[in-house]
Protein backbone atom coordinates (compact mmCIF):
# COMPACT_ATOMS: atom_id res chain seq x y z
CA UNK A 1 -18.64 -16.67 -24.14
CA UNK A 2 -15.88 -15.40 -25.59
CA UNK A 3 -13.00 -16.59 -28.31
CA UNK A 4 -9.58 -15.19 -28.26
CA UNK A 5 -7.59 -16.57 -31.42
CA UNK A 6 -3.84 -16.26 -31.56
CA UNK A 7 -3.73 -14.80 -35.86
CA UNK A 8 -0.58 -17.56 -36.24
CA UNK A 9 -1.33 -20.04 -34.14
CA UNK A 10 -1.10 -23.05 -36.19
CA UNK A 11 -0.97 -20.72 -39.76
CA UNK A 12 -4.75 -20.74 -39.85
CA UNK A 13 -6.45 -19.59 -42.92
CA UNK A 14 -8.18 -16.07 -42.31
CA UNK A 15 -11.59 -17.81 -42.86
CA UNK A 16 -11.04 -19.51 -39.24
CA UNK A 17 -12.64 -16.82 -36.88
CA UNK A 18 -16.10 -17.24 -39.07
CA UNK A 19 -16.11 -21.27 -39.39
CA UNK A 20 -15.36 -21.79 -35.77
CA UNK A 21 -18.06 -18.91 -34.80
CA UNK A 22 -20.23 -21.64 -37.02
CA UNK A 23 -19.30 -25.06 -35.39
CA UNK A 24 -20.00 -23.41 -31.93
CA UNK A 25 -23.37 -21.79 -33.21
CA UNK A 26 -24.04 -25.31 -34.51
CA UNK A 27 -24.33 -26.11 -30.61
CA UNK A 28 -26.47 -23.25 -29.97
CA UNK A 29 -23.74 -20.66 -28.99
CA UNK A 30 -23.50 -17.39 -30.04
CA UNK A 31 -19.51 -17.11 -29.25
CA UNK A 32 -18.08 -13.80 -29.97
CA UNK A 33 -14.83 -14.50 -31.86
CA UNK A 34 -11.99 -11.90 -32.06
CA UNK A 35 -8.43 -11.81 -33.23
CA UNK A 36 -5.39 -10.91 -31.62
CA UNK A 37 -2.52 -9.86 -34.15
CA UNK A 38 0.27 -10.41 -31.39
CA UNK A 39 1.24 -11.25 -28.02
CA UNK A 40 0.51 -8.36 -26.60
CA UNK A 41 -3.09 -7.89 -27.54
CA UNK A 42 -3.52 -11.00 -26.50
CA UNK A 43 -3.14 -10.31 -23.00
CA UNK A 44 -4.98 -7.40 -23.38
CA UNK A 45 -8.13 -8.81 -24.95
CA UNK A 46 -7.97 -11.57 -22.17
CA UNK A 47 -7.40 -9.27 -19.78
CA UNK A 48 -10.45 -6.72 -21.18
CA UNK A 49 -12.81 -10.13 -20.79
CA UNK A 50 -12.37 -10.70 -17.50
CA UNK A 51 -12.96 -6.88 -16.40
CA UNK A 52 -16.10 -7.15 -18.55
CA UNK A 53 -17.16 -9.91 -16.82
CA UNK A 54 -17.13 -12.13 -19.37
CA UNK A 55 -17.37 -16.28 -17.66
CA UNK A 56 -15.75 -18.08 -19.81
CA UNK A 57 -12.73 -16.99 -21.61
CA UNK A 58 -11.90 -19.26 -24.61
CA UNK A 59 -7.93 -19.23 -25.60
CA UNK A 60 -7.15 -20.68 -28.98
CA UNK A 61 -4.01 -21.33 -30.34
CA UNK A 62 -1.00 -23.21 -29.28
CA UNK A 63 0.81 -23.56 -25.60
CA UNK A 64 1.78 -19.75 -25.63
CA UNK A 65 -1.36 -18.62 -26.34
CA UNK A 66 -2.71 -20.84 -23.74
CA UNK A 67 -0.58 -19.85 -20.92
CA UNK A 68 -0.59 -15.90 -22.12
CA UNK A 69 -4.36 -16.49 -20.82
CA UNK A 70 -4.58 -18.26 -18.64
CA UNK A 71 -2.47 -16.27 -16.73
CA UNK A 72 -4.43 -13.16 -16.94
CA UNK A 73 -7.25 -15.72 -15.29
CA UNK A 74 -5.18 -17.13 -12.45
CA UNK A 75 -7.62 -16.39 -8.89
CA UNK A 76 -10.25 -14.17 -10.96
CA UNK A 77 -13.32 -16.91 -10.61
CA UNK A 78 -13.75 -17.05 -14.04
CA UNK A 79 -12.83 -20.01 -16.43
CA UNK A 80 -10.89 -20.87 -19.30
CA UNK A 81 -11.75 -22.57 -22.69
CA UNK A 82 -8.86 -24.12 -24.25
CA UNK A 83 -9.30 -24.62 -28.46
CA UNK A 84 -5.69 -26.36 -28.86
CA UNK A 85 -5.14 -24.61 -32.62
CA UNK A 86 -1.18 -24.94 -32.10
CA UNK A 87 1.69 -27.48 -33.04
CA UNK A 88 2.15 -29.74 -29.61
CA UNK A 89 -0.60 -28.58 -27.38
CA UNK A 90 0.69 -30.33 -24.15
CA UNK A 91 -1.50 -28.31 -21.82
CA UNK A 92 -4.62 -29.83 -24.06
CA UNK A 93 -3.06 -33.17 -24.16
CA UNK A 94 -2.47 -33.38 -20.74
CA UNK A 95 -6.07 -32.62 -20.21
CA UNK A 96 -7.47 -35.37 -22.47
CA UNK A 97 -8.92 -32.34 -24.65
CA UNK A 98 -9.88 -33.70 -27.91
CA UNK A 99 -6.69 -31.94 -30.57
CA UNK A 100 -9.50 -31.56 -33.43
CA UNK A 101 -11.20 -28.31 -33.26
CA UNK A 102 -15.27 -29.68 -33.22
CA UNK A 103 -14.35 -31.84 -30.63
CA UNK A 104 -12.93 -29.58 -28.59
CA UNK A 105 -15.51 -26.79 -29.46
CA UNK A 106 -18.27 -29.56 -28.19
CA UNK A 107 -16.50 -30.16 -24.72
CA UNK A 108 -16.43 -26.12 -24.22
CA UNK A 109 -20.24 -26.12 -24.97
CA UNK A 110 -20.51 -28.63 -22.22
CA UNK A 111 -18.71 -26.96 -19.40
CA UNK A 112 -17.23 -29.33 -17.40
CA UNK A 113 -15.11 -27.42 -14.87
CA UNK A 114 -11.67 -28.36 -13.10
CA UNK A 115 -9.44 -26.50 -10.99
CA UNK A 116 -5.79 -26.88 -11.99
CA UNK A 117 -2.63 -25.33 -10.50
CA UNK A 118 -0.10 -23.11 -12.22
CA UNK A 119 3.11 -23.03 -11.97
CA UNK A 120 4.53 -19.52 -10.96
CA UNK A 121 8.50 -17.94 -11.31
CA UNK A 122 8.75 -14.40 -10.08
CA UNK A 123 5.26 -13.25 -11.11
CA UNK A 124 5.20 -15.00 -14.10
CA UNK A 125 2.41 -17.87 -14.24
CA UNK A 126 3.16 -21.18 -16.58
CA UNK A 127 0.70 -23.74 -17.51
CA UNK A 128 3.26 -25.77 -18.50
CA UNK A 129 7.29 -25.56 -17.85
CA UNK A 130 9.88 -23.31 -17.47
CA UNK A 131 13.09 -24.23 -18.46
CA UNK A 132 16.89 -22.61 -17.42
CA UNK A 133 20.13 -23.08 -19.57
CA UNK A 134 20.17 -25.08 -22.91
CA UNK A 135 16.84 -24.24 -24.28
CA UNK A 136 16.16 -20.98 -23.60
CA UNK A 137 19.12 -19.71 -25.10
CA UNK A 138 18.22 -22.22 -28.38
CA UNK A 139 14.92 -20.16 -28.57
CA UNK A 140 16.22 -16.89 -28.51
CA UNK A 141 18.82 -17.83 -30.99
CA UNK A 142 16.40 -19.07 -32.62
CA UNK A 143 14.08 -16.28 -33.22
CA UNK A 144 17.08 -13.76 -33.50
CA UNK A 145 18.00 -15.80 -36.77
CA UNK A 146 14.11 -15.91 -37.80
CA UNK A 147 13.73 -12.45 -37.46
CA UNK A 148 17.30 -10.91 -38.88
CA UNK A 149 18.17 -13.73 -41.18
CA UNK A 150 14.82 -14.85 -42.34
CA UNK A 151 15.83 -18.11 -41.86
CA UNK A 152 12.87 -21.10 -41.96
CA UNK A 153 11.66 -21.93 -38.42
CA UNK A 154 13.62 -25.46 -38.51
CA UNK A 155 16.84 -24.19 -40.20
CA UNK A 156 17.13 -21.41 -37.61
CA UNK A 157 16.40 -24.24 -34.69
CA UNK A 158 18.89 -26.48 -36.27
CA UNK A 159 21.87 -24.06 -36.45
CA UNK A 160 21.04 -22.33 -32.56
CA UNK A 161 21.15 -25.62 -31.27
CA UNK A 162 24.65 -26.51 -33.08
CA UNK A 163 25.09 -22.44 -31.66
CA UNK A 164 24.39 -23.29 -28.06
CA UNK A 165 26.32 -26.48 -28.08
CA UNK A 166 28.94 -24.83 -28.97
CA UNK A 167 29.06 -22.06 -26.69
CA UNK A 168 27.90 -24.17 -24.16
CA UNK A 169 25.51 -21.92 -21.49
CA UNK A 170 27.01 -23.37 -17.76
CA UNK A 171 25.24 -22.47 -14.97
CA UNK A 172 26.79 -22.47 -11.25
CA UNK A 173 23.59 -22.65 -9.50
CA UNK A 174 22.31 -23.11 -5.84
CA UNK A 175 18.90 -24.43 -5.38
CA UNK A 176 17.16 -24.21 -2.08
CA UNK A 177 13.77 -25.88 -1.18
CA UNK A 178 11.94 -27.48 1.94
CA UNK A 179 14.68 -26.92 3.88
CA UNK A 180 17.80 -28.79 1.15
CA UNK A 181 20.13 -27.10 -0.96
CA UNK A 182 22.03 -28.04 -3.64
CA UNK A 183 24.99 -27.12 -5.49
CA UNK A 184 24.94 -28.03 -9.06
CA UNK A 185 26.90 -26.65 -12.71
CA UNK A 186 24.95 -27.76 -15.29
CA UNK A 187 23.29 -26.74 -18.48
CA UNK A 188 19.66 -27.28 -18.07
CA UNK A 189 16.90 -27.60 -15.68
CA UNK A 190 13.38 -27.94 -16.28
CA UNK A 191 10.73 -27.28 -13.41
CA UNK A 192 7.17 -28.76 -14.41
CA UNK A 193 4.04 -27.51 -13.04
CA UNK A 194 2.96 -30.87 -11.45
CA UNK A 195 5.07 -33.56 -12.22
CA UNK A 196 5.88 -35.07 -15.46
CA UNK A 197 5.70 -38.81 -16.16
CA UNK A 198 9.83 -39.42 -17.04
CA UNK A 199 10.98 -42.60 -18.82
CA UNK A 200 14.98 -42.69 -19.95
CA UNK A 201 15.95 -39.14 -20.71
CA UNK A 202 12.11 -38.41 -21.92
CA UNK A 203 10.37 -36.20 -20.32
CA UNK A 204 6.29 -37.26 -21.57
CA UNK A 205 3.18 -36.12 -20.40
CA UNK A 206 1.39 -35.33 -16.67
CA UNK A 207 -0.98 -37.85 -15.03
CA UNK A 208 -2.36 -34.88 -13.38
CA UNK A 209 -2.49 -30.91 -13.08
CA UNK A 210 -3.71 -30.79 -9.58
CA UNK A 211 -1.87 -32.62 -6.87
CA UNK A 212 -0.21 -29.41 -5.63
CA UNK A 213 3.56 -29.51 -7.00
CA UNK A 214 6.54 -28.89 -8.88
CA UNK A 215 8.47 -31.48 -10.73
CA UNK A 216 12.16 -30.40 -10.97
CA UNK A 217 14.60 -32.06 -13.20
CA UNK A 218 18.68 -31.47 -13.14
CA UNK A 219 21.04 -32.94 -15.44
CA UNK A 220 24.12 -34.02 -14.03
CA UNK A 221 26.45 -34.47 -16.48
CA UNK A 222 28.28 -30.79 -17.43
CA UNK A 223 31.36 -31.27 -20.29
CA UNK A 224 30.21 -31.07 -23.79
CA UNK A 225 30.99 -34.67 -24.62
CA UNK A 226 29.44 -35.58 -21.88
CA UNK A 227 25.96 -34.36 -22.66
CA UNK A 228 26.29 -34.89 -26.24
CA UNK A 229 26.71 -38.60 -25.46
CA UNK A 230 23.55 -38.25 -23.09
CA UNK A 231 21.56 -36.88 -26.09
CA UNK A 232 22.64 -39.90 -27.85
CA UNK A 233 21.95 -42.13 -25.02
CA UNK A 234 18.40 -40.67 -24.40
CA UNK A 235 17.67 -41.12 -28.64
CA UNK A 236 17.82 -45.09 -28.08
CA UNK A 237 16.45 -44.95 -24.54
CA UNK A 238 19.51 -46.16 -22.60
CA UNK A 239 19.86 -43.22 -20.00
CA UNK A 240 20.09 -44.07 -16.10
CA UNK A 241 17.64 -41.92 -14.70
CA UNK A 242 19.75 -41.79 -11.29
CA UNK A 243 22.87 -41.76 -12.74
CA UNK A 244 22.28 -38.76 -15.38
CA UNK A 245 19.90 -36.39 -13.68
CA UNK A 246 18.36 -35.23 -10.00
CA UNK A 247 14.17 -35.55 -9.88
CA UNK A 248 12.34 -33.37 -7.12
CA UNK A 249 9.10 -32.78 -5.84
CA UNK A 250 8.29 -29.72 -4.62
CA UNK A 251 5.54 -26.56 -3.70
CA UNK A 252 8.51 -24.08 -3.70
CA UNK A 253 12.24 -23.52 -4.96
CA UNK A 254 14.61 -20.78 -4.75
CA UNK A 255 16.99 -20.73 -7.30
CA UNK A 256 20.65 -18.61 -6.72
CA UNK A 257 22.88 -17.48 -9.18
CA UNK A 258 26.44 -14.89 -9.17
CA UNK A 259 24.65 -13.79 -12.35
CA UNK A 260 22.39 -10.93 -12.18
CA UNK A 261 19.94 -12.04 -14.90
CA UNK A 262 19.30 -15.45 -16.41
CA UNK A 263 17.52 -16.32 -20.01
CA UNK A 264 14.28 -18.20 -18.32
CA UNK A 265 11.85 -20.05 -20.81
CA UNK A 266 8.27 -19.96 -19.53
CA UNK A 267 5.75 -22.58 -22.16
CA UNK A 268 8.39 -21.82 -24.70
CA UNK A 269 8.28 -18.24 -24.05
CA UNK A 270 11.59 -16.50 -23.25
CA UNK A 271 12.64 -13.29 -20.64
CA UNK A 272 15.44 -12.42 -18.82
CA UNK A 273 14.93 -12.46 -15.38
CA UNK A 274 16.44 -10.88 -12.19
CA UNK A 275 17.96 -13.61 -10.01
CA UNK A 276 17.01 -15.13 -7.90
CA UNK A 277 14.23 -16.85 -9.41
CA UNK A 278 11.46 -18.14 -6.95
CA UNK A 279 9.39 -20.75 -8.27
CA UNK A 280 6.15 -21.93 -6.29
CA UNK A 281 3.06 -23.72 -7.23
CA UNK A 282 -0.19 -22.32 -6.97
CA UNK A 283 -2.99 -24.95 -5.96
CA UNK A 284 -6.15 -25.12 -7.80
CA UNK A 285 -5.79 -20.82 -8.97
CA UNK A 286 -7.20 -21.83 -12.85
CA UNK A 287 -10.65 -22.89 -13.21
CA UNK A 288 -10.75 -24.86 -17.14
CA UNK A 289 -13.19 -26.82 -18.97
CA UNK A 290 -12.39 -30.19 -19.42
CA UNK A 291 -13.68 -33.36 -20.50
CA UNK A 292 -15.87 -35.41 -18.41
CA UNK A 293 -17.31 -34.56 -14.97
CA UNK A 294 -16.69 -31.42 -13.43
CA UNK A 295 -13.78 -31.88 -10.29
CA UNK A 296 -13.96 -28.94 -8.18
């Protein structure tokens, strides 16, 4: 077995590769823990595992390091540990994977195995959600003003967000799938791999991770007043699901665009991409150790 730890995920004290190397020898494991200083090496190390036939691949971190992975993984037979060591962890979550680290380290040890499906747009897999319009252009902002400003995490969200209000990223987009297509303008859509459970405006948590689709979620409303009073709609839990956005289910979508590349946010990742994107889900590719009894 093998531990690949994300060196921010969650600002971890350095002493974490050694004490979690402990609480799995404590189960009578001899994990070999390593480091990965970026995203890059990540994949690498992940990627170096599997070719050395390593079985089970532990990921810890947060969602990014999770999906970065996983997705080196996807259809290779072997299986993935996830140690949620990040802020949300909604791939753990959705899993019913214990969030503290000994619990989670003691449903590795037991190996319960269940194939999942990934989510897939143009190559790139997602564990997750991947996310057009508002958002991805509120991360990149984001971690421009991060990086060249040094602003705090927070502050920097705070003022890309007032940013991409402002500026306001319309989309004219035309979505085909099983055989429909749609026109829409609109500022965001979010495609889930399998579908999320949606109450209001909220988008929560999955039920499940295998049943073989794609949740996609348009907002309908376009002006800025508009979806600034949706956002203040959704805070108190007054938003017409029907009357605000469009809900799909689907295995594939084909999504068109005049523009030649698009900002696309993959499990809070974020790439251009060459339109058009092609989203499809891929049943049952990621074999992961969950709670319980195994479901194969």
């Amino acid at each position: 077995m093998i531990v690949i730890l994300n060196s921010t995920a969650g600002q971890k004290p350095g002493g974490e590769q050694e004490k979690i190397a402990a609480l799995f020898r404590a189960h009578g494991v001899e994990a070999h823990v390593i480091r990965a200083e970026d995203g890059s090496s990540l994949c690498k190390l992940a990627r170096k595992a599997v070719a050395d036939g390593e079985q089970i691949i532990v990921a810890g971190g947060g969602d990014g390091t999770i999906s970065a992975v996983a997705a080196e993984l996807v259809d290779s037979g072997k299986t993935l540990g996830v140690l949620p060591l990040g802020t949300l962890n909604h791939f753990a979550k959705d899993l019913k994977i214990p969030q503290e680290v000994e619990a989670a380290i003691a449903v590795i040890v037991a190996g319960h195995v269940q194939q999942v499906d990934v989510g897939e747009v143009n190559g790139s897999i997602f564990v997750n959600n991947s996310s057009l319009g508002l958002y991805p252009r509120i991360v990149s902002k984001r971690e421009q003003q991060q990086e060249q400003l040094k602003r705090g995490k927070w502050p920097a969200f705070v003022s890309a967000s007032i940013d991409a209000f402002r500026r306001y990223p319309f989309m004219n987009l035309r979505i085909a799938f099983e055989g429909k297509q749609l026109l829409r303008r609109t500022a965001f859509v979010f495609i889930g791999n399998n579908e999320y459970e949606v109450a209001g405006f909220k988008l929560g948590g999955r039920k499940c991770l295998n049943a073989g689709n794609l949740g996609l979620y348009l907002t309908h409303r376009t002006g800025r007043l508009g979806m600034l009073r949706l956002a203040f709609r959704a805070l108190f839990g007054r938003v017409n699901q029907a009357a605000d956005f469009d809900s799909f289910c689907v295995e594939e979508a084909l999504i068109e665009t005049r523009k030649k590349k698009l900002l696309v946010a993959t499990d809070g990742e974020v790439t251009m991409m060459a339109t058009p994107l092609r989203y499809r889900i891929r049943r049952s590719a990621l074999r992961v150790i969950v709670p319980g009894e195994a479901v194969e």
